[in-house]
Protein backbone atom coordinates (compact mmCIF):
# COMPACT_ATOMS: atom_id res chain seq x y z
CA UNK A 1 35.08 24.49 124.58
CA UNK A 2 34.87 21.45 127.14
CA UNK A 3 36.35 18.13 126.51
CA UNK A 4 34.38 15.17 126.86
CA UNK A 5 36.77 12.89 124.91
CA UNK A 6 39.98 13.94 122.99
CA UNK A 7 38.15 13.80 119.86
CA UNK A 8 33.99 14.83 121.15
CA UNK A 9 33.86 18.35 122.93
CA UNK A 10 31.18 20.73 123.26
CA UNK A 11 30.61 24.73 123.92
CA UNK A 12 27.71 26.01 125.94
CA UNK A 13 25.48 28.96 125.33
CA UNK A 14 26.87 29.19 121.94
CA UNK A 15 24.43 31.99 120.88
CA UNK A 16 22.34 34.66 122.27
CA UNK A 17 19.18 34.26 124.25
CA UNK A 18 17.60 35.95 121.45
CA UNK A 19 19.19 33.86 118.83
CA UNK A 20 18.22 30.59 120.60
CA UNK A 21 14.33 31.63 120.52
CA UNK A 22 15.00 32.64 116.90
CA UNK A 23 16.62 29.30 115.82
CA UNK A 24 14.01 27.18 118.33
CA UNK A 25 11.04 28.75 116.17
CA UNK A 26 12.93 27.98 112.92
CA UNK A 27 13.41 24.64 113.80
CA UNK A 28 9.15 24.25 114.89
CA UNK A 29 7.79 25.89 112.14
CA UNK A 30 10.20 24.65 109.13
CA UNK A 31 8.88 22.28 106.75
CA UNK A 32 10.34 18.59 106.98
CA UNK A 33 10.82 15.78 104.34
CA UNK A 34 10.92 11.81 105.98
CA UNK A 35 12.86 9.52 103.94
CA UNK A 36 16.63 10.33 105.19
CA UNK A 37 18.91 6.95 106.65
CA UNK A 38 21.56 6.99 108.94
CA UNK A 39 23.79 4.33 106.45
CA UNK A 40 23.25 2.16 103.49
CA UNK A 41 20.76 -0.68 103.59
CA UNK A 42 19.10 0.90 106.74
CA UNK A 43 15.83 2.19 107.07
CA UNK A 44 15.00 6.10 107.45
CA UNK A 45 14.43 7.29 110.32
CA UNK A 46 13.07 10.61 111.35
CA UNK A 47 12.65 13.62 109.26
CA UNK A 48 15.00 16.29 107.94
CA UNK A 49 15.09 20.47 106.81
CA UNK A 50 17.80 21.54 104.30
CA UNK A 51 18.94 24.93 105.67
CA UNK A 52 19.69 27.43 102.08
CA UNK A 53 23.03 28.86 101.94
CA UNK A 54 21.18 32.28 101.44
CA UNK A 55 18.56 31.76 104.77
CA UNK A 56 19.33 33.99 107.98
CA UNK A 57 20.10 31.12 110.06
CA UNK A 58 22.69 29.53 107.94
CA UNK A 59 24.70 33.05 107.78
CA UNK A 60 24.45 33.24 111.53
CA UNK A 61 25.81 29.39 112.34
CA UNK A 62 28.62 29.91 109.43
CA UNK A 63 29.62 33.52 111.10
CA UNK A 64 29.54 32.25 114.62
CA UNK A 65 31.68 29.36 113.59
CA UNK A 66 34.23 30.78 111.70
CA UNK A 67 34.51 33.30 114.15
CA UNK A 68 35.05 31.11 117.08
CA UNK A 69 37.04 28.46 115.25
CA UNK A 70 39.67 29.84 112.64
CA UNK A 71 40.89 26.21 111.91
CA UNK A 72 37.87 25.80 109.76
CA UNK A 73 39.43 28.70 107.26
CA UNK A 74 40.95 26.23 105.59
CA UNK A 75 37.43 23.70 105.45
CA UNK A 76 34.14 23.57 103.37
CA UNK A 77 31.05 23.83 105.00
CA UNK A 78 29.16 21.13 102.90
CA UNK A 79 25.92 20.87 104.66
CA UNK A 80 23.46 22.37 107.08
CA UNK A 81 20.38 20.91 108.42
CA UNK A 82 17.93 20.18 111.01
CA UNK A 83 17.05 16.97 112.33
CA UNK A 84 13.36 16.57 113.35
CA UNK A 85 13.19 13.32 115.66
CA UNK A 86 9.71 12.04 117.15
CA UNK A 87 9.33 10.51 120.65
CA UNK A 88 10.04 6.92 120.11
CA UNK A 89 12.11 6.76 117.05
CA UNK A 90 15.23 4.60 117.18
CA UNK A 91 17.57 6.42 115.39
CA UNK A 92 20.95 3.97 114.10
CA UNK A 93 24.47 4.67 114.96
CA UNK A 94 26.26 6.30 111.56
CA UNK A 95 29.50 7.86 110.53
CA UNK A 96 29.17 10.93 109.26
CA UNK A 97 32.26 11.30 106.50
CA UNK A 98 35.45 12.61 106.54
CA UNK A 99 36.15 15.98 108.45
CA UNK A 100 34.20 17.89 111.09
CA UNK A 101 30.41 17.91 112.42
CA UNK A 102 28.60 20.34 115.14
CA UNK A 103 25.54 19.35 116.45
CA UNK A 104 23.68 21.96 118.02
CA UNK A 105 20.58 22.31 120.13
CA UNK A 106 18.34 24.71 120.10
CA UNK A 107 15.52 22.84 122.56
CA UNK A 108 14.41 25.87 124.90
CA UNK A 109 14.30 23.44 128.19
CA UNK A 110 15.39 20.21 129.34
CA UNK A 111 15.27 17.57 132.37
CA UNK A 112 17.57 14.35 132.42
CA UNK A 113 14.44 12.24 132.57
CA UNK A 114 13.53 13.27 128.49
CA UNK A 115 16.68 12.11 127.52
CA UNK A 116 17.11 12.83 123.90
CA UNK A 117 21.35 12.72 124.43
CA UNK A 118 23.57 12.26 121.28
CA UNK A 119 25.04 9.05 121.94
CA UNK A 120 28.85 8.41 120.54
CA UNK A 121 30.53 4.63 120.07
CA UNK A 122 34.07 5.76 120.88
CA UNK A 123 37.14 3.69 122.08
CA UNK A 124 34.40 0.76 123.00
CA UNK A 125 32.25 3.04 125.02
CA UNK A 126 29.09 4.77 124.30
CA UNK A 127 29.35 8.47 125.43
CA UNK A 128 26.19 10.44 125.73
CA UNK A 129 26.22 14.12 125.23
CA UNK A 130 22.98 15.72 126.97
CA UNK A 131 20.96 18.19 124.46
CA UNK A 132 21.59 21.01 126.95
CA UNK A 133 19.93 23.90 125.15
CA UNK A 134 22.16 26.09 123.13
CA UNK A 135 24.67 23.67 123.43
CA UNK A 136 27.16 22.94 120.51
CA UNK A 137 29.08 19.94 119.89
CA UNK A 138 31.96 18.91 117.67
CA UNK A 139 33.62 15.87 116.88
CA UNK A 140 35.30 13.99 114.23
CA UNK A 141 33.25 12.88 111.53
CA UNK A 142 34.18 9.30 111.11
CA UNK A 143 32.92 8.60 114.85
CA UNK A 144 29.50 6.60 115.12
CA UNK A 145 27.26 8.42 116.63
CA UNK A 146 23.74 8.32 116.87
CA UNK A 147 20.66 10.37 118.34
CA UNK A 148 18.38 9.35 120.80
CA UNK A 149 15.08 10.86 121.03
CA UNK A 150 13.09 12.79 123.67
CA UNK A 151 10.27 10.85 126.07
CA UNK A 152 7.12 12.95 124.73
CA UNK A 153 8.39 16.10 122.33
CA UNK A 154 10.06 16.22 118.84
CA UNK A 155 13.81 16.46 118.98
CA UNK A 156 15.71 19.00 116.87
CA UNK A 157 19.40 19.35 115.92
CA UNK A 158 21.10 21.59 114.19
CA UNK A 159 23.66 19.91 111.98
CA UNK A 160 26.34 21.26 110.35
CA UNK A 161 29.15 19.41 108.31
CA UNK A 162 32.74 20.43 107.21
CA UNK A 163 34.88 18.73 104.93
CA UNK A 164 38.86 19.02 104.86
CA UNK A 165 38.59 19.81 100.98
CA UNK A 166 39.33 23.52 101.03
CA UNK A 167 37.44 26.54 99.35
């Protein structure tokens, strides 16, 4: 795992080859529901896929984590699900709670000129994280954060949320 900032790092080629195609065609042929904001009062802003706790894919993220990161033995996995973002959108920059997030991205290709980064507000700075694909990212929950979306293709992002509570 690389460090981008004491508290934001990230992992490349998390998964397979195989499991990248097979998480990339989860993510494009999922059904979505639009109505999800980023914090109170705001307005929603792209769309979002609840990943069951009995599908294929969330057994294969929860494996691979706990596998790679034993810390999170002691942590609930509260939530997994896919962000859906359209060209254009404008996500807002949100906390996500208390404990740990991943992001990961399961985009097939990309070129700096798409953009679509994950952008962080940290120590006064904005940090962007490039959606290399199969790229994961962690970082403390309570940092703002934000999306930003690709030039002419839907964004995805795999999120996946821990809590501190334990099991």
């Amino acid at each position: 795992m690389r460090n981008l900032d004491g508290k934001i790092k990230y992992d490349d080629n998390f998964l397979t080859s195989d499991e990248l195609v097979e998480v990339y065609n989860y993510c494009t042929k999922t059904e979505y529901q639009y109505g999800e904001t980023d914090d109170y009062g705001l307005p929603p802003t792209g769309m979002t896929h609840q990943i069951n706790h009995n599908e294929s894919i969330y057994h294969l993220f929860e494996q691979r984590l706990n596998l790679k990161y034993s810390f999170l033995k002691g942590m609930t996995l509260y939530r997994m699900y896919i962000n859906c973002f359209a060209p254009s959108e404008n996500p807002y920059f949100h906390i996500d709670g208390q404990g740990i997030t991943f992001l990961y991205y399961p985009n097939l290709e990309w070129d700096l000129q798409e953009g679509g980064e994950t952008q962080f507000y940290h120590g006064g700075n904005i940090l962007g994280v490039p959606p290399v694909p199969n790229r994961l990212v962690m970082f403390d929950a309570k940092i703002k954060h934000r999306a930003s979306t690709f030039r002419d293709k839907h964004r995805f992002t795999v999120a996946i949320k821990y809590s501190y509570e334990e099991t």
